[in-house]
Protein backbone atom coordinates (compact mmCIF):
# COMPACT_ATOMS: atom_id res chain seq x y z
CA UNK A 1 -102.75 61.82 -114.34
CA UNK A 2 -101.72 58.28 -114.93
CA UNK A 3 -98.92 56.55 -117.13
CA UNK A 4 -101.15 58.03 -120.30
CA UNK A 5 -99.77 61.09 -121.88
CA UNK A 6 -96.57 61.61 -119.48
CA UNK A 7 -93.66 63.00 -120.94
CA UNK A 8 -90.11 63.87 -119.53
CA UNK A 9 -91.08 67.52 -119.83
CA UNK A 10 -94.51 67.29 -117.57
CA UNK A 11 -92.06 65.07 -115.00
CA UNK A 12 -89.69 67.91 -115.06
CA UNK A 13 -92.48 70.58 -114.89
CA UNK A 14 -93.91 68.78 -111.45
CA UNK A 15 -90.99 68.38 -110.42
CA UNK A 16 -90.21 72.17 -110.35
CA UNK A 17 -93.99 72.94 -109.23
CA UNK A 18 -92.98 70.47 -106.17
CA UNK A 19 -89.99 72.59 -105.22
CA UNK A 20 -92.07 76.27 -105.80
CA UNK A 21 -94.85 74.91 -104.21
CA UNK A 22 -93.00 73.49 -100.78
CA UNK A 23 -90.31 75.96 -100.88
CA UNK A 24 -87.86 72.30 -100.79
CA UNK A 25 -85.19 72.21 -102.80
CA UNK A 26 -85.60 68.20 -103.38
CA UNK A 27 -88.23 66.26 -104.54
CA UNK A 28 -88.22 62.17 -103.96
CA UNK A 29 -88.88 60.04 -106.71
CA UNK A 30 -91.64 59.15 -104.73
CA UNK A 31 -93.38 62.19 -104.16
CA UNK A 32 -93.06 63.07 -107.71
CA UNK A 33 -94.92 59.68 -108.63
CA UNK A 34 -97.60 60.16 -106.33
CA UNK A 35 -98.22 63.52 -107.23
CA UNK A 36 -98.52 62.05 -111.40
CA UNK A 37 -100.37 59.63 -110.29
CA UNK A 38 -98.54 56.86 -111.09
CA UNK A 39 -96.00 54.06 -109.70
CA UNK A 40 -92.32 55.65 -109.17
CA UNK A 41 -90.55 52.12 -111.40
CA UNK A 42 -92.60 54.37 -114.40
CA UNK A 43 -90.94 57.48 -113.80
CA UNK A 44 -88.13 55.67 -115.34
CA UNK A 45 -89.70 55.32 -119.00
CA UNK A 46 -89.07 58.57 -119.35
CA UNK A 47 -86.35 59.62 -116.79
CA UNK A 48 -82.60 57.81 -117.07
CA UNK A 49 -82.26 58.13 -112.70
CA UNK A 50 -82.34 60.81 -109.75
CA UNK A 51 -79.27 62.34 -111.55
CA UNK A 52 -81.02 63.65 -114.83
CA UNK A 53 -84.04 64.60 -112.94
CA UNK A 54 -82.04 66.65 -111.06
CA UNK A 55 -79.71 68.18 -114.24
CA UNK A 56 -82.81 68.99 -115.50
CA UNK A 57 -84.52 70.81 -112.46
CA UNK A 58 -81.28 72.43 -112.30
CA UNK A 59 -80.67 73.82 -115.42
CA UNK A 60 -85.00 74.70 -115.04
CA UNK A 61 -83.44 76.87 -111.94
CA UNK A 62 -80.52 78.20 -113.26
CA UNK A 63 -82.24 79.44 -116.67
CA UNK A 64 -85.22 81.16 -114.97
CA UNK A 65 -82.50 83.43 -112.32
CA UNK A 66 -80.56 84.34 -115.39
CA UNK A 67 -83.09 85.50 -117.06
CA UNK A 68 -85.17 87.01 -114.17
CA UNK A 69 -81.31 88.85 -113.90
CA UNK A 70 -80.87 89.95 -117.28
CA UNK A 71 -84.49 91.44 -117.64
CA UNK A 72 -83.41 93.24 -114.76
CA UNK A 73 -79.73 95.10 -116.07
CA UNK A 74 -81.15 95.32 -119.59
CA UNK A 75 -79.53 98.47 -120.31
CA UNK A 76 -78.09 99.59 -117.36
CA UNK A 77 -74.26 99.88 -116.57
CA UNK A 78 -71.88 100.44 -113.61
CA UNK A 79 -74.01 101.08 -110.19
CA UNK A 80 -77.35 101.29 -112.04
CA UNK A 81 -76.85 97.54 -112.85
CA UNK A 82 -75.79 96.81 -109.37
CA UNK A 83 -78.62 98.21 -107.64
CA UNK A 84 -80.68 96.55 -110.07
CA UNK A 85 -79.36 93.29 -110.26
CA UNK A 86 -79.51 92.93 -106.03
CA UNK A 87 -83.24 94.23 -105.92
CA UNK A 88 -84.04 91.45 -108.74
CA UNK A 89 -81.48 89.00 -106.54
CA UNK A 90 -83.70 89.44 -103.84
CA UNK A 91 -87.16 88.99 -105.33
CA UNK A 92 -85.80 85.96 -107.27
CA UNK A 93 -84.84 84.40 -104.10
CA UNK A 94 -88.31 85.20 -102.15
CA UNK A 95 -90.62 84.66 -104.68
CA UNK A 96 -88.66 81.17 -105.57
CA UNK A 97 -87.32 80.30 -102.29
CA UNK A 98 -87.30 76.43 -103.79
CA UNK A 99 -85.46 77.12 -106.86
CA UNK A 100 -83.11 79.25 -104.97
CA UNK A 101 -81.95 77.05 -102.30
CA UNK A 102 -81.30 74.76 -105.03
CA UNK A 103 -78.97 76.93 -106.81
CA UNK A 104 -77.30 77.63 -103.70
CA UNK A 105 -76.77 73.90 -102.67
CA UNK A 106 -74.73 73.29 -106.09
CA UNK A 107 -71.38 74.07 -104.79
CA UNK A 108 -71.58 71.61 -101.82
CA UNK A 109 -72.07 68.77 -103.84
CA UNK A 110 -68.69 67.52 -105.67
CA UNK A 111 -70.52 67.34 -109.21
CA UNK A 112 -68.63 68.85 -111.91
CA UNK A 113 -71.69 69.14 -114.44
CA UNK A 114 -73.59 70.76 -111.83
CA UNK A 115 -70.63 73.39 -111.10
CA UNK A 116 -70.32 74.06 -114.95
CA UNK A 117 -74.07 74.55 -115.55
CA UNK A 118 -74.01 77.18 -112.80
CA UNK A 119 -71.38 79.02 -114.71
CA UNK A 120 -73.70 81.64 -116.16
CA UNK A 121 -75.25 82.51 -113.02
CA UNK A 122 -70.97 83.99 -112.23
CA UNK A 123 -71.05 85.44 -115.85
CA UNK A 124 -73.97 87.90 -115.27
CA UNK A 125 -72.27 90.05 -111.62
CA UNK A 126 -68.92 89.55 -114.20
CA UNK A 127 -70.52 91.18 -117.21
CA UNK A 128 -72.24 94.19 -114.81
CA UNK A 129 -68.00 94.56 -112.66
CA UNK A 130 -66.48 94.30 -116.05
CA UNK A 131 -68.00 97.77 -116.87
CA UNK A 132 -65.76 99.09 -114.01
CA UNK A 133 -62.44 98.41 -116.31
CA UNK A 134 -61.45 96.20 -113.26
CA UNK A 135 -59.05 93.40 -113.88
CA UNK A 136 -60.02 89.83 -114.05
CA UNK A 137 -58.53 89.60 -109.91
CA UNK A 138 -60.21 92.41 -108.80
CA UNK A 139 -63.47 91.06 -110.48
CA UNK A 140 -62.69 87.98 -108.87
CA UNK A 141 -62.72 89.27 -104.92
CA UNK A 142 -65.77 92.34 -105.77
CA UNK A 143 -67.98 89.34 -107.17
CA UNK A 144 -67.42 87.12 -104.20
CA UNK A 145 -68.04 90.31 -102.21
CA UNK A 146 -70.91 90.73 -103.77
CA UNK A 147 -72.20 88.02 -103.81
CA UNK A 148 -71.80 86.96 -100.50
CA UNK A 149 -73.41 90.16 -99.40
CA UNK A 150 -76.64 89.69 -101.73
CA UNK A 151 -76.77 85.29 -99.81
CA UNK A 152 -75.97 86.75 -96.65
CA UNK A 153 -79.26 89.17 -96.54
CA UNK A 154 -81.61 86.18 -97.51
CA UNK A 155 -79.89 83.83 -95.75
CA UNK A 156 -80.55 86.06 -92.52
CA UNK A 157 -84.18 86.51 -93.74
CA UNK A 158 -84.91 83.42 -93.76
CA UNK A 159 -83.57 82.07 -90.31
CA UNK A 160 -85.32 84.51 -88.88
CA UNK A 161 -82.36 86.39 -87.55
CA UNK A 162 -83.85 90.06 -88.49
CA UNK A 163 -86.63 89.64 -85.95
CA UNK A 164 -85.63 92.32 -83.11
CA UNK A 165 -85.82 95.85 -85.18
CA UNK A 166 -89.12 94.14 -87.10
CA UNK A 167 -90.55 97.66 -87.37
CA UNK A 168 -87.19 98.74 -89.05
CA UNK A 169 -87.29 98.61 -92.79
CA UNK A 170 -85.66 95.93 -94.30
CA UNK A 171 -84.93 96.95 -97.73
CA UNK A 172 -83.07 100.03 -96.34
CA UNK A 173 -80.64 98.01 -94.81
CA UNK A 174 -80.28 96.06 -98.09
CA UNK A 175 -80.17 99.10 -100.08
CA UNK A 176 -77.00 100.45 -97.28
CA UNK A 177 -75.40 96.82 -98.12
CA UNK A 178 -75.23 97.44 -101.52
CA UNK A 179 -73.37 101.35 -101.28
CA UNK A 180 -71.62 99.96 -98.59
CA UNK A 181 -70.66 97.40 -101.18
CA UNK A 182 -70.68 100.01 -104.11
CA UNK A 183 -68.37 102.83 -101.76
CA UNK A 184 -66.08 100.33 -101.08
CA UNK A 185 -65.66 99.61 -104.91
CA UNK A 186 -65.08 103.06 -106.02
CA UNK A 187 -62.72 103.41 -102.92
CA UNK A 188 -60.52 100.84 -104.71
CA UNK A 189 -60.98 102.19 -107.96
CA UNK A 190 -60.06 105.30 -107.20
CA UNK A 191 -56.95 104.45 -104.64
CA UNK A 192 -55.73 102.29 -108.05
CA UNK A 193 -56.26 105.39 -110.05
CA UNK A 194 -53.79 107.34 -108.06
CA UNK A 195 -51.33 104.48 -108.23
């Protein structure tokens, strides 16, 4: 490409192509250069350092799961929007494996800008338990439960760790996850109910 017509948006946009393309959730300054064709001390005509690259890719990640998320619950409620939003979860995280090992390397890194960008990516399994009339605690623990549940699958998958029962469908043993997940909810619901 060459110096000539570069913008911060087409560094950005390789950038992400890097990370979709390899599956890495980093790209070097370096490797971004060669791959515009031009010397890395150029990158920074356009770039302020590593740091806004990386905002940038970030929010890129972050903005593309929430809406791949929302598209998914758009009009559904309660265990509809459950099921929904781990079966889009899921395909998010295979079809972007890049993107989403990004998102999930946020919270190791003591960056509070990072941590408050991720914010909406909380707000969406929030919105969906909120429907419940839980309180704002019991949200709290059934989104980390979640959560963890929905990381824990692809985390699994992609270690390699499901290899023995290979002829066993995986997705059924996501889908029992989630009404394991979804039983244990309305378990507490209901013991709260009779309180």
């Amino acid at each position: 490409m060459g110096a000539k017509g570069l913008t911060k948006e087409i560094i950005i946009a390789e950038a992400v192509a890097f990370i979709e393309e390899t599956g890495q959730p980093e790209v070097s300054l370096h490797e971004l250069a060669r791959r515009l064709e031009i010397k890395t001390p150029s990158l920074y005509n356009y770039i302020k350092n590593t740091k806004e690259l990386q905002y940038a890719v970030f929010q890129f990640a972050i903005d593309k799961f929430v809406a791949n998320q929302i598209l998914a619950t758009e009009n559904k409620n309660k265990d509809e929007a459950v099921k929904a939003f781990a079966d889009a979860y899921y395909s998010f995280a295979i079809e972007n494996k890049g993107l989403y090992q990004l998102i999930m390397s946020m919270p190791s890194k003591e960056d509070d800008m990072e941590k408050k960008m991720a914010v909406p990516l909380l707000n969406i399994v929030v919105s969906i338990l909120s429907d419940y009339a839980l309180t704002e605690e019991t949200i709290a623990h059934w989104q980390r439960v979640f959560r963890a549940i929905l990381h824990g699958f692809i985390s699994q998958e992609y270690l390699g760790y499901f290899y023995y029962y290979n002829d066993i469908d995986l997705k059924k043993s996501r889908d029992i996850a989630v009404q394991c997940f979804l039983d244990g909810l309305h378990a507490e619901i209901s013991s709260r109910n009779l309180e």
